[in-house]
N, C-alpha and C. Protein backbone atom coordinates (compact mmCIF):
# COMPACT_ATOMS: atom_id res chain seq x y z
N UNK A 1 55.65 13.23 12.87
CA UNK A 1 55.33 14.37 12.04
C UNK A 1 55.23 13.97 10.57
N UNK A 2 56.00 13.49 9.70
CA UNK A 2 56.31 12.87 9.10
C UNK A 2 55.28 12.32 8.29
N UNK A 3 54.47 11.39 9.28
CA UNK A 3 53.47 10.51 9.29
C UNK A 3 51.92 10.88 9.16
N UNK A 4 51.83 11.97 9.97
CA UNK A 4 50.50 13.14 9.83
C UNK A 4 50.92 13.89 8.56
N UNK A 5 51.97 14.07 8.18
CA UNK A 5 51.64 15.06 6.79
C UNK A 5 51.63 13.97 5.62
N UNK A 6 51.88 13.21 5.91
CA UNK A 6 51.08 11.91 4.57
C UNK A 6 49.86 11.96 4.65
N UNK A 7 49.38 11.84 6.16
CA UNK A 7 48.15 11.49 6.44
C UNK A 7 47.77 12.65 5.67
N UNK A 8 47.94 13.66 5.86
CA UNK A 8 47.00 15.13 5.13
C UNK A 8 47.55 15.40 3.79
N UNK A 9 48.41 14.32 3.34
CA UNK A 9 48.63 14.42 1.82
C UNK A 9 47.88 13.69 0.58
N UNK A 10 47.69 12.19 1.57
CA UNK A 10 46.73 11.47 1.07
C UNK A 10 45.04 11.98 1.05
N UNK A 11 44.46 12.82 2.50
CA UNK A 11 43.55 13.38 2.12
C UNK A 11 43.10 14.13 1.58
N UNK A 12 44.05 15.11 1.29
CA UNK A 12 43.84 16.03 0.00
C UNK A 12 43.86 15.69 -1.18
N UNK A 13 44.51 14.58 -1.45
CA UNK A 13 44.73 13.85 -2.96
C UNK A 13 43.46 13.59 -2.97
N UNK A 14 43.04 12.50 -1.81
CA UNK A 14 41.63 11.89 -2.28
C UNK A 14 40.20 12.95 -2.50
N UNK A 15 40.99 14.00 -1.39
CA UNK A 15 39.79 15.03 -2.04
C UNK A 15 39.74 16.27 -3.21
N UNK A 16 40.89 16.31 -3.77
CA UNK A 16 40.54 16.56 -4.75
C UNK A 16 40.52 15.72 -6.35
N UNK A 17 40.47 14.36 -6.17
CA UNK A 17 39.81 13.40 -6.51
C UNK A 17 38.05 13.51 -6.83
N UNK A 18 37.84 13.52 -5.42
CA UNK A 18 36.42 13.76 -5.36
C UNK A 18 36.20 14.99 -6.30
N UNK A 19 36.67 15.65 -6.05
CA UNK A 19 36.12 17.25 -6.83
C UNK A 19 36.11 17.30 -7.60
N UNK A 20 37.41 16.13 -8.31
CA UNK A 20 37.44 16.54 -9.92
C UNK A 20 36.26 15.47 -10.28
N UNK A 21 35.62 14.40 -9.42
CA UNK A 21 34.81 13.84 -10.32
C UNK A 21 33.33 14.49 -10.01
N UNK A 22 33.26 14.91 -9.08
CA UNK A 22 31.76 15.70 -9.35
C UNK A 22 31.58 16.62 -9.87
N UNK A 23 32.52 17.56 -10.38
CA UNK A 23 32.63 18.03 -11.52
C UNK A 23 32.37 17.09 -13.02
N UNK A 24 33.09 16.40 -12.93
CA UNK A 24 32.97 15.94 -14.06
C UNK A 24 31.80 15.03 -13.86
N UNK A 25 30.94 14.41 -13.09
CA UNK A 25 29.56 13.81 -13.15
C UNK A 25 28.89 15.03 -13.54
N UNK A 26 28.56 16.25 -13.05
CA UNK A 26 27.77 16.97 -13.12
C UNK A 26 27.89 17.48 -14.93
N UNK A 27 29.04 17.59 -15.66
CA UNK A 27 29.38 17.99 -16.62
C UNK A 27 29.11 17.15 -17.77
N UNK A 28 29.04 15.61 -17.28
CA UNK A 28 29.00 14.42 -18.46
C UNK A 28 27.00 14.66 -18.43
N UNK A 29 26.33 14.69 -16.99
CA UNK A 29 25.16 14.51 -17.23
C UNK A 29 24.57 15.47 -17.61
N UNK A 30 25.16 16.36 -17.96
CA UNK A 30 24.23 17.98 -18.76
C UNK A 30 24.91 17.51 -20.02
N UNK A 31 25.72 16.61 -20.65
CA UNK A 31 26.40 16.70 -21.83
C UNK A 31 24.79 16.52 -22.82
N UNK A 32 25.63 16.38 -24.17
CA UNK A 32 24.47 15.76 -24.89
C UNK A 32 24.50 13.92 -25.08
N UNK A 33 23.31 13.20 -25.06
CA UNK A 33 23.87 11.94 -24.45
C UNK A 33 24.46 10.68 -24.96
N UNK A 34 25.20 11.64 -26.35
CA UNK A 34 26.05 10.65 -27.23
C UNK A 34 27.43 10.86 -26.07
N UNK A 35 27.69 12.26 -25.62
CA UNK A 35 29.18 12.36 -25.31
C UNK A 35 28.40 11.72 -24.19
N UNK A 36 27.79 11.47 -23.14
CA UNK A 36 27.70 11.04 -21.73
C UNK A 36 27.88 9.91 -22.05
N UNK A 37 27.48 8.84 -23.53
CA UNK A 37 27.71 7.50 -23.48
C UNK A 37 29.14 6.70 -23.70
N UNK A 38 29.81 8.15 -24.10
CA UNK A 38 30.99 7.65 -24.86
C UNK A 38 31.73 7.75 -23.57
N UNK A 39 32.04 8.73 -22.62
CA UNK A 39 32.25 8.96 -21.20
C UNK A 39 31.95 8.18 -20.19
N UNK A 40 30.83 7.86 -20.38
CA UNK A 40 30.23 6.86 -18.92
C UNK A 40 30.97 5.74 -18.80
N UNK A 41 31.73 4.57 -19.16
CA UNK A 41 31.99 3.58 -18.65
C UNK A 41 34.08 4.09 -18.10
N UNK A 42 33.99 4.52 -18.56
CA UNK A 42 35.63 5.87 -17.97
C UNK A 42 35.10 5.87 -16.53
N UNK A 43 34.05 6.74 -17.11
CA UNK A 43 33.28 7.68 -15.52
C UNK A 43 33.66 6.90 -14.34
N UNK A 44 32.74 5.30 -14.88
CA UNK A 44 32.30 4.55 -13.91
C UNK A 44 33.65 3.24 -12.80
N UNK A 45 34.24 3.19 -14.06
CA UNK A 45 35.64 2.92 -13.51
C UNK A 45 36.52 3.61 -12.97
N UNK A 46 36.36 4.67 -13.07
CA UNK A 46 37.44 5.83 -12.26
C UNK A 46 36.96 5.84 -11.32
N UNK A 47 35.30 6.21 -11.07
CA UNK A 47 34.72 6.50 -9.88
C UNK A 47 35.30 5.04 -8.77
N UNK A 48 34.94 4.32 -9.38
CA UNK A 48 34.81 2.94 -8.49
C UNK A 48 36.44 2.47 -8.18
N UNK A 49 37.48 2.55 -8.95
CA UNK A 49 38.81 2.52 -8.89
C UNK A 49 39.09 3.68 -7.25
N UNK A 50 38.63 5.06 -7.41
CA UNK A 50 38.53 6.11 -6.24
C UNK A 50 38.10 5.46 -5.00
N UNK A 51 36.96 5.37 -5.40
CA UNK A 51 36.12 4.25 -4.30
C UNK A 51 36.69 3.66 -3.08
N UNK A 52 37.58 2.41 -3.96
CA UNK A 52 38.09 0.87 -3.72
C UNK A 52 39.46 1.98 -2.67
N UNK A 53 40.43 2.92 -3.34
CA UNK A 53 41.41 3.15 -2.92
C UNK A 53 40.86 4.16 -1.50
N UNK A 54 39.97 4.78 -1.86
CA UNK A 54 39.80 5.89 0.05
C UNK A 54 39.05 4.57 0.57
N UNK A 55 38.52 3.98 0.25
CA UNK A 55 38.35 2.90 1.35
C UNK A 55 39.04 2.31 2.24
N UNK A 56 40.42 1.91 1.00
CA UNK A 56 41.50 0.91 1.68
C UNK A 56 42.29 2.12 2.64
N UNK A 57 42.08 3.30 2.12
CA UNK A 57 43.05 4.35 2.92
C UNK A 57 42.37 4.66 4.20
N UNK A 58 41.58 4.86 4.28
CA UNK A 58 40.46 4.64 5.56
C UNK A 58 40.48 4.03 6.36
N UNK A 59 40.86 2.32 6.14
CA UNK A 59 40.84 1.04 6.67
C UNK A 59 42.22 1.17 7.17
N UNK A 60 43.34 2.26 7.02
CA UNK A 60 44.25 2.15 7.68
C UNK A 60 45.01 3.26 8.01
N UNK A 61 44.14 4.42 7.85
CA UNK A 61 44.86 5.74 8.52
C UNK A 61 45.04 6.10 9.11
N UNK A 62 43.77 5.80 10.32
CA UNK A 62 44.12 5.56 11.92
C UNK A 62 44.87 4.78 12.83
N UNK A 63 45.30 3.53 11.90
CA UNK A 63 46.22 2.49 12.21
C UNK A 63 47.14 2.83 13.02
N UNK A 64 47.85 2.59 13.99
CA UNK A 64 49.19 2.84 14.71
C UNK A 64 49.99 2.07 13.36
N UNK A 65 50.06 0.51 13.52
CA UNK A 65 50.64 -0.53 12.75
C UNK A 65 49.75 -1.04 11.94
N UNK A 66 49.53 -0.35 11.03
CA UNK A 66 48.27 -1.59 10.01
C UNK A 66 49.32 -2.47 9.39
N UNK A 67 48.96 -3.94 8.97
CA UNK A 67 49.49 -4.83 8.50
C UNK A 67 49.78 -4.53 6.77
N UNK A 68 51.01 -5.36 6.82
CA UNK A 68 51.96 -5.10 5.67
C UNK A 68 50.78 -5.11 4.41
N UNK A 69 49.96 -6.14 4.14
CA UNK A 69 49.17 -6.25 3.11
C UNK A 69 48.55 -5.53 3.25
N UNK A 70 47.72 -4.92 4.12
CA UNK A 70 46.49 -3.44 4.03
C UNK A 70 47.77 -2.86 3.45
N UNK A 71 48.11 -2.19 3.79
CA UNK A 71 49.27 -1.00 2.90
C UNK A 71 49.90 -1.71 1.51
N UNK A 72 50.17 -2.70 1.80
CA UNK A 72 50.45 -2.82 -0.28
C UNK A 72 49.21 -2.77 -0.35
N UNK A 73 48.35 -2.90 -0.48
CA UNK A 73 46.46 -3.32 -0.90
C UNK A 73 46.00 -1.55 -1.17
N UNK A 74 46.56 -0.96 -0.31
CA UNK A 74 46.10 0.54 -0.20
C UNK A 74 46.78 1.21 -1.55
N UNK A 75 48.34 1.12 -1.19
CA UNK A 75 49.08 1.31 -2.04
C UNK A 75 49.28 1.09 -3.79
N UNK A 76 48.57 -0.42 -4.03
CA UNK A 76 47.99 -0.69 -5.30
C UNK A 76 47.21 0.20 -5.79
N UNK A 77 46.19 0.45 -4.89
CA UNK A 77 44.86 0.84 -5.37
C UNK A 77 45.10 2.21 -5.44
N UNK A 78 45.51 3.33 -4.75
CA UNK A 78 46.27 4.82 -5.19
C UNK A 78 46.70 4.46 -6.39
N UNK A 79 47.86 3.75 -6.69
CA UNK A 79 48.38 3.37 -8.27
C UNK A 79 47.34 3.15 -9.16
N UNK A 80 46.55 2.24 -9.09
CA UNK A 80 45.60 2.07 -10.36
C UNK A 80 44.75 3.28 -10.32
N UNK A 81 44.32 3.99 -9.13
CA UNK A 81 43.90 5.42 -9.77
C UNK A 81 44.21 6.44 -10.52
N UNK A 82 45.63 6.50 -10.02
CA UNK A 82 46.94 7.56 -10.62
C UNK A 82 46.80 7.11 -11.98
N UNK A 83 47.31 5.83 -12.60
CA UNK A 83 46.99 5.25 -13.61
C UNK A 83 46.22 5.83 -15.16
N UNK A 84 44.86 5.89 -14.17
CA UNK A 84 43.99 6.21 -15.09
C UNK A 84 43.69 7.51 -15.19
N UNK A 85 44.15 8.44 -13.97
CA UNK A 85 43.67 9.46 -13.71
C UNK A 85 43.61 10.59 -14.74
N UNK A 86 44.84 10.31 -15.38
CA UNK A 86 44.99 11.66 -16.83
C UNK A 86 43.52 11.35 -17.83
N UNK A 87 43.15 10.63 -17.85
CA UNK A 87 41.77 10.44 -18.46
C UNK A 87 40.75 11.55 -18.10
N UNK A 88 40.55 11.70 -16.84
CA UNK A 88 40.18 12.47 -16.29
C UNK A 88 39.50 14.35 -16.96
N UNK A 89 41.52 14.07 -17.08
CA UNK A 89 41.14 16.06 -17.29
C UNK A 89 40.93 15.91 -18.75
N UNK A 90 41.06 15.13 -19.57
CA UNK A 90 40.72 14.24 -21.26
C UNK A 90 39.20 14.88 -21.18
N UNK A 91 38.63 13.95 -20.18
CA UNK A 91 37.03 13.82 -20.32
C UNK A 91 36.60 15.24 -20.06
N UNK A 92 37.00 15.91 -18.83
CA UNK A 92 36.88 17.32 -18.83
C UNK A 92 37.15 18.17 -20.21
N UNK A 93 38.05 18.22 -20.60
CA UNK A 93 38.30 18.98 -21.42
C UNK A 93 37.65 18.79 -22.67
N UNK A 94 36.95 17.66 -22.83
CA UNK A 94 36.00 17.73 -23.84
C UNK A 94 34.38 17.98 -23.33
N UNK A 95 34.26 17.74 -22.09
CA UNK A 95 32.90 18.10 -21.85
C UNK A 95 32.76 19.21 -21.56
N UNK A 96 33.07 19.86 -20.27
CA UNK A 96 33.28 21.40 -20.64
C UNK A 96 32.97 22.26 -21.42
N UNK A 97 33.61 22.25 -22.52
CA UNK A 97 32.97 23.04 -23.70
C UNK A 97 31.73 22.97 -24.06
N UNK A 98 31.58 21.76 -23.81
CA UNK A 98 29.49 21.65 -24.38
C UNK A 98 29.05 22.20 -23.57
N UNK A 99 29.02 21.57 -22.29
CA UNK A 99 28.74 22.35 -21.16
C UNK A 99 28.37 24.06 -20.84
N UNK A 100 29.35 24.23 -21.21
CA UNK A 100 29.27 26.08 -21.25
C UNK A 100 28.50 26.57 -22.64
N UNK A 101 28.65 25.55 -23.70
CA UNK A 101 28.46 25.77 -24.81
C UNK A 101 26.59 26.59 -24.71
């Protein structure tokens, strides 16, 4: 039990991950395209940091026993997202406003 509600803890993390960045793709590319330039390389590392980590989570969620290194490997890569992630609602909160503006 235990084990399935990680499982559905991790997929909700990763999906609202996703949400917050297609939001925020959709929000940087209506910006005006000084803020999309100043944004885009954030963008592009967060996105790809996301990426790298539901991949590795993927590669071992169905696992009965996935091996010790897939899970530190998985486990890294959640961290370096978390990491950066407050950037995130940063970039939102300045695009946004134009946005609606």
């Amino acid at each position: 039990m235990a084990e399935g509600r990680r499982r559905e803890e991790m997929d909700a993390k990763i999906a609202l991950w996703e949400r917050d960045l297609e939001r925020l793709r959709v929000a940087l590319a209506n910006a005006p395209d000084a803020l999309n330039a100043k944004h885009h390389p954030a963008f592009v590392d967060l996105y790809r940091r996301k990426e790298v980590a539901k991949s590795r989570w993927e590669a071992i969620r169905g696992v009965y026993r996935p091996k010790a290194e897939d899970v530190r490997r998985c486990e890294d890569a959640i961290v370096a997202v978390e990491a950066v992630w407050p950037k995130t609602q940063a970039m939102l909160d300045e695009v946004l406003p134009v946005r609606a503006a």
